[in-house]
N, C-alpha and C. Protein backbone atom coordinates (compact mmCIF):
# COMPACT_ATOMS: atom_id res chain seq x y z
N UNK A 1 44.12 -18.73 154.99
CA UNK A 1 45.53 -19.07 154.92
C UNK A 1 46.26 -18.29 156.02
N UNK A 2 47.28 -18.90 156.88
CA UNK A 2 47.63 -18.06 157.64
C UNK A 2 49.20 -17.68 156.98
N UNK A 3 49.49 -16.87 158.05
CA UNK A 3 50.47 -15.64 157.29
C UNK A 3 51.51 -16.27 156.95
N UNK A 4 52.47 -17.40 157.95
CA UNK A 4 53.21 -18.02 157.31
C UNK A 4 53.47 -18.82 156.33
N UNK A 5 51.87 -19.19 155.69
CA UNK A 5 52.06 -20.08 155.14
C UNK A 5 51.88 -19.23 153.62
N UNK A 6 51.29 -17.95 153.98
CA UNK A 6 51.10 -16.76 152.59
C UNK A 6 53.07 -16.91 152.41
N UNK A 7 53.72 -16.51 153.36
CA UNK A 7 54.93 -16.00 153.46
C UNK A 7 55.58 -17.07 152.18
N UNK A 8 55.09 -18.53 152.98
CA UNK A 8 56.24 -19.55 152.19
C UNK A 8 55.19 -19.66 150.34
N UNK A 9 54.29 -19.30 150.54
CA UNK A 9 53.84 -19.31 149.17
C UNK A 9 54.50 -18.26 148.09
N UNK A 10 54.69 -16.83 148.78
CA UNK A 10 55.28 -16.23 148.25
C UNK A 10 56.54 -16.36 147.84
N UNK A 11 57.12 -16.42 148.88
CA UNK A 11 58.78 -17.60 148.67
C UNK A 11 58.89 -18.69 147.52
N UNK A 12 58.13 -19.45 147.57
CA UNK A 12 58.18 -20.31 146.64
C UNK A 12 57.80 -19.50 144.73
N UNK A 13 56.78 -18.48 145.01
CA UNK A 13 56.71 -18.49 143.57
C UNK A 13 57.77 -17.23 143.43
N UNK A 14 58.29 -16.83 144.21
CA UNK A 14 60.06 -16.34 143.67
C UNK A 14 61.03 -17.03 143.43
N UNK A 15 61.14 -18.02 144.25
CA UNK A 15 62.47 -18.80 144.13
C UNK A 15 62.21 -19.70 142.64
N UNK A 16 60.98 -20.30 142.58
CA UNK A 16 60.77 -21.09 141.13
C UNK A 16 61.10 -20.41 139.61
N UNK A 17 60.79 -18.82 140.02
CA UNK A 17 60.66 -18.12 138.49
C UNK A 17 59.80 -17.88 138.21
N UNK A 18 58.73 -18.22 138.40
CA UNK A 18 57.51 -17.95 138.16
C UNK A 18 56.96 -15.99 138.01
N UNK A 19 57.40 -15.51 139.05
CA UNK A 19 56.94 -14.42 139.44
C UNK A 19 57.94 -13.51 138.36
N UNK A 20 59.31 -13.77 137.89
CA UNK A 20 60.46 -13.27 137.14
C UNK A 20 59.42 -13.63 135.69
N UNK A 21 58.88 -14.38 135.44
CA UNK A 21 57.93 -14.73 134.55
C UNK A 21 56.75 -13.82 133.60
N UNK A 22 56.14 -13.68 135.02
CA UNK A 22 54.81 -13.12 134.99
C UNK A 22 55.31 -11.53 134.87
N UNK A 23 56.27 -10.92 135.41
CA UNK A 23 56.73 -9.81 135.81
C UNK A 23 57.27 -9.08 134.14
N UNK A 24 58.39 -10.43 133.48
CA UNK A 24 58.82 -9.73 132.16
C UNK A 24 58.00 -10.13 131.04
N UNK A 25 56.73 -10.71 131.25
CA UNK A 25 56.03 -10.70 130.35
C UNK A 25 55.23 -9.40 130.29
N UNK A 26 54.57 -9.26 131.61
CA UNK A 26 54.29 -7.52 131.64
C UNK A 26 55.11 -6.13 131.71
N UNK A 27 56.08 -6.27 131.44
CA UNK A 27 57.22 -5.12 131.10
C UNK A 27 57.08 -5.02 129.66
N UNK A 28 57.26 -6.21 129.08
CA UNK A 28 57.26 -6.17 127.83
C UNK A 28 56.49 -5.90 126.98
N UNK A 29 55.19 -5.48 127.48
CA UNK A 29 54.27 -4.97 126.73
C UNK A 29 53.96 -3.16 126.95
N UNK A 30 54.15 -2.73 125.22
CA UNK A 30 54.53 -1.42 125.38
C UNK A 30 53.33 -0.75 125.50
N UNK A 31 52.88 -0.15 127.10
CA UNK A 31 51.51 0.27 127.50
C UNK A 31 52.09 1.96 127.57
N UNK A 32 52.62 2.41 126.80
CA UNK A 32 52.58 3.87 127.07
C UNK A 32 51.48 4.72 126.85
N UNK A 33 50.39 5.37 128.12
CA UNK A 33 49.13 5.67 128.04
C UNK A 33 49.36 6.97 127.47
N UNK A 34 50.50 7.46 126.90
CA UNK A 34 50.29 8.58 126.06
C UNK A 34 50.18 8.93 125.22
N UNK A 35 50.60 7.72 124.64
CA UNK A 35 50.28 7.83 123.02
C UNK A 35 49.08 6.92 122.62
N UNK A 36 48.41 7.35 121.93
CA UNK A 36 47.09 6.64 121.51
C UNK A 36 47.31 5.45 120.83
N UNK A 37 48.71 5.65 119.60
CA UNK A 37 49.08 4.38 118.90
C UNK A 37 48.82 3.26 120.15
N UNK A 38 48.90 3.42 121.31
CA UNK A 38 49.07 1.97 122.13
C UNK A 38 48.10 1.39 122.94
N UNK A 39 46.91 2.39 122.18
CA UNK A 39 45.80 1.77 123.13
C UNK A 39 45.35 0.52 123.08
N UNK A 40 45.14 -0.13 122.15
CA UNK A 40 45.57 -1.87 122.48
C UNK A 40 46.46 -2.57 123.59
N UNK A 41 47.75 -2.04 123.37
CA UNK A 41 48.40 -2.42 124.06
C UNK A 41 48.60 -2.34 125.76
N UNK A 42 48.06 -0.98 125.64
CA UNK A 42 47.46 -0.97 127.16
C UNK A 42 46.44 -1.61 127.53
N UNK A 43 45.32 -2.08 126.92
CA UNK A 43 44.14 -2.65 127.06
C UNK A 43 44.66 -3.91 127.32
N UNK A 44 45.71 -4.83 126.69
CA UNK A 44 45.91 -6.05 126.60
C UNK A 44 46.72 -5.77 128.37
N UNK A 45 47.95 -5.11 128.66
CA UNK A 45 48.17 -4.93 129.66
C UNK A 45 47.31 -4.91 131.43
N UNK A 46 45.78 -3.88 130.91
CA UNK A 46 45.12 -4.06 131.80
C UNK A 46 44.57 -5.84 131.97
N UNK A 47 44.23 -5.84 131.08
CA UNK A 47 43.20 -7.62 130.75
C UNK A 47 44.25 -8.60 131.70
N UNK A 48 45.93 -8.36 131.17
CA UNK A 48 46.52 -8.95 132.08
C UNK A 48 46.39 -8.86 133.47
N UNK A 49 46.67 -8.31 133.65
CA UNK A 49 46.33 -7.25 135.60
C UNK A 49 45.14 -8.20 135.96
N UNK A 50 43.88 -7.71 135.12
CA UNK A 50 43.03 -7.72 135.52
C UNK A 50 42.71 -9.67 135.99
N UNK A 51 42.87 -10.36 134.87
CA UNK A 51 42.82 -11.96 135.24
C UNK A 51 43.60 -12.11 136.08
N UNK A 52 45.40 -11.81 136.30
CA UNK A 52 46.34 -12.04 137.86
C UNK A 52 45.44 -11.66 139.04
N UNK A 53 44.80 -10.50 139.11
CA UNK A 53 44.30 -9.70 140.30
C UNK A 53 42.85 -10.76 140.26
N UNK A 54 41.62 -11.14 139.52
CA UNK A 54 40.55 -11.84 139.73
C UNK A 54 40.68 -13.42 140.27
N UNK A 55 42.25 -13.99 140.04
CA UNK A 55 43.01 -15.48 140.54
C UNK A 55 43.09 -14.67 142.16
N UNK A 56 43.44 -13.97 142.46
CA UNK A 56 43.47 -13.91 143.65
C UNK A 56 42.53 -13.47 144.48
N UNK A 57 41.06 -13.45 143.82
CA UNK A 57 39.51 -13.12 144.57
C UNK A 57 39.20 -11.62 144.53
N UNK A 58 40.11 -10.86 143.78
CA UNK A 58 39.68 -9.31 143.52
C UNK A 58 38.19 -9.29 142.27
N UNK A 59 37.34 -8.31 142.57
CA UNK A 59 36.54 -7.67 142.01
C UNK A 59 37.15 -6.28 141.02
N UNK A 60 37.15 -6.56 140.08
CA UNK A 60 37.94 -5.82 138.74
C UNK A 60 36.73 -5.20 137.88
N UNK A 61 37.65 -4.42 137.68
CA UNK A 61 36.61 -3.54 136.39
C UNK A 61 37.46 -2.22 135.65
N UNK A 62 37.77 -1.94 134.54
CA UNK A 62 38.36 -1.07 133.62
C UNK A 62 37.49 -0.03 133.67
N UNK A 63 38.06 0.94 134.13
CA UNK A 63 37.02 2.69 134.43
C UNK A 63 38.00 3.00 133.10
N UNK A 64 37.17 4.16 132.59
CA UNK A 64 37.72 4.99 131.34
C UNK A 64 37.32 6.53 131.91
N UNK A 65 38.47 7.89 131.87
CA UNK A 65 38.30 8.41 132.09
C UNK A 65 39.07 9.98 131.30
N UNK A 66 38.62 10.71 130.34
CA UNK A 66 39.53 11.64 130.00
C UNK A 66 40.59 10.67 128.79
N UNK A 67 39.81 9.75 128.08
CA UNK A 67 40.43 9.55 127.12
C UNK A 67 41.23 8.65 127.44
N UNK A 68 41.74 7.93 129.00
CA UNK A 68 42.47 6.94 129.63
C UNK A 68 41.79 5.97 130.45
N UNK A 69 42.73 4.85 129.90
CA UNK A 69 41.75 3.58 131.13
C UNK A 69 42.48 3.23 132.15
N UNK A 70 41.77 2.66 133.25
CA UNK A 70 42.30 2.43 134.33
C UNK A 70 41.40 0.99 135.15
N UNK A 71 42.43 0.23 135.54
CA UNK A 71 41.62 -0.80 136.54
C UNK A 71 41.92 -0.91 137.81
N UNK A 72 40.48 -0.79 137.71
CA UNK A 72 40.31 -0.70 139.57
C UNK A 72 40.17 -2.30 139.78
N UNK A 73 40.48 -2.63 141.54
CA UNK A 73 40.34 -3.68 142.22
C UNK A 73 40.35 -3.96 143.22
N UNK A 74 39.38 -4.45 143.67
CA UNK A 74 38.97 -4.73 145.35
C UNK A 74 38.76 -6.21 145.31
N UNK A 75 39.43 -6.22 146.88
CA UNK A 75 39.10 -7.90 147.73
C UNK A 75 38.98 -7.44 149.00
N UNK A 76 37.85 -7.67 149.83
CA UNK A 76 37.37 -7.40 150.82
C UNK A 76 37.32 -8.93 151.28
N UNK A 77 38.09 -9.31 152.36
CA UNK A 77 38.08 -10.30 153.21
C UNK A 77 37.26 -10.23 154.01
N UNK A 78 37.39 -9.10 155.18
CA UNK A 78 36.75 -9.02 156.12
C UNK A 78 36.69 -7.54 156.51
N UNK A 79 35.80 -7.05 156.61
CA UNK A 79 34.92 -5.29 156.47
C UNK A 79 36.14 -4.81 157.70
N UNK A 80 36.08 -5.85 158.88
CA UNK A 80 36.51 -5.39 160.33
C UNK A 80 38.19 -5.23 159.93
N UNK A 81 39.28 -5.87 158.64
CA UNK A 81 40.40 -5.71 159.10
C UNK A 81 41.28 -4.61 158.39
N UNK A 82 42.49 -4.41 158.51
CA UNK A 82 42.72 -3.09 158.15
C UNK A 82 42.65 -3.12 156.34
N UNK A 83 42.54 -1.98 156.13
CA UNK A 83 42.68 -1.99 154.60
C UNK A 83 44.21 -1.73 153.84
N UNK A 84 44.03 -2.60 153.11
CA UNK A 84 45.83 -2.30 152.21
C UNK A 84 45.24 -1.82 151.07
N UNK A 85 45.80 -0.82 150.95
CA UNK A 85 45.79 -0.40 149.24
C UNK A 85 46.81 -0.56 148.16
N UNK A 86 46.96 -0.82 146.98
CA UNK A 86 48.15 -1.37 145.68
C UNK A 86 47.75 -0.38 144.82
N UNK A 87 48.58 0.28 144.52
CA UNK A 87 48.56 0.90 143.09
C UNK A 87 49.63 0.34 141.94
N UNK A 88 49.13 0.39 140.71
CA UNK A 88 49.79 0.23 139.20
C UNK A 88 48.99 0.94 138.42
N UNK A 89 49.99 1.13 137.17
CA UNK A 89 49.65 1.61 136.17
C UNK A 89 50.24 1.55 135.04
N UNK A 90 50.23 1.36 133.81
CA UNK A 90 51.13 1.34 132.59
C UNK A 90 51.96 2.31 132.72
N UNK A 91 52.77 2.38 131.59
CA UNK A 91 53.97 3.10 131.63
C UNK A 91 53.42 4.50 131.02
N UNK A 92 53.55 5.66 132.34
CA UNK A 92 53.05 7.73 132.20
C UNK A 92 54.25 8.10 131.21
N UNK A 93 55.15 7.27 130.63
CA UNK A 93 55.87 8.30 129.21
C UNK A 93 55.86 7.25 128.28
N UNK A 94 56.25 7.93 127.21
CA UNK A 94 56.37 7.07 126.28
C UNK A 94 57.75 6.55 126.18
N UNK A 95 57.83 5.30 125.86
CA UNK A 95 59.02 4.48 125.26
C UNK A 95 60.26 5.25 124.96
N UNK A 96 61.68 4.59 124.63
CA UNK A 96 62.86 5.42 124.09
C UNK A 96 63.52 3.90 123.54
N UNK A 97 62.02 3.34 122.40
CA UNK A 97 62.96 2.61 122.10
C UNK A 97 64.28 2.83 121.13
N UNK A 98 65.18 1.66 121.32
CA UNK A 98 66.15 2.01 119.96
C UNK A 98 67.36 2.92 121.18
N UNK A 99 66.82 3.28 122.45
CA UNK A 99 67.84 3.90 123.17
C UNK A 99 68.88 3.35 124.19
């Protein structure tokens, strides 16, 4: 795909809603990795990540480490071009709901 045409793809799934979509459906899930009550909920959070990020040709996998999970993800196009790196993560405090 070349870049302009990444550009107008991106364009398009902003301007439709789509991305406002995908975005407050994952807000809305209460992944606070500090409290244990939510380890489901973080799990369901990663699973999300993880199917968005595998639609776009990433290699995924949930590392557990110190009692916390985390997903990693790689897409290697081409070895020779530069590397971009993305970080996320659930939400590092807990909630204030009710605030």
């Amino acid at each position: 795909m070349s870049r302009n045409a990444a550009i107008s793809r991106a364009r398009s799934h902003l301007d439709c809603g789509d991305f406002e979509t995908v975005l407050s459906q994952l807000v809305a899930i209460p992944s606070e990795s500090q409290n244990p009550e939510r380890k489901l909920q973080l799990a369901e959070y990663l699973d999300q990540l993880r199917c968005m990020l595998e639609q776009l040709g990433c290699d995924c996998q949930v590392l557990a480490a110190g009692g916390a999970q985390f997903l990693y993800a790689e897409r290697i196009e081409d070895p020779s071009l530069l590397t971009v790196l993305g970080y996320g993560h659930g939400d590092v405090v807990r909630g204030m709901e009710g605030s």
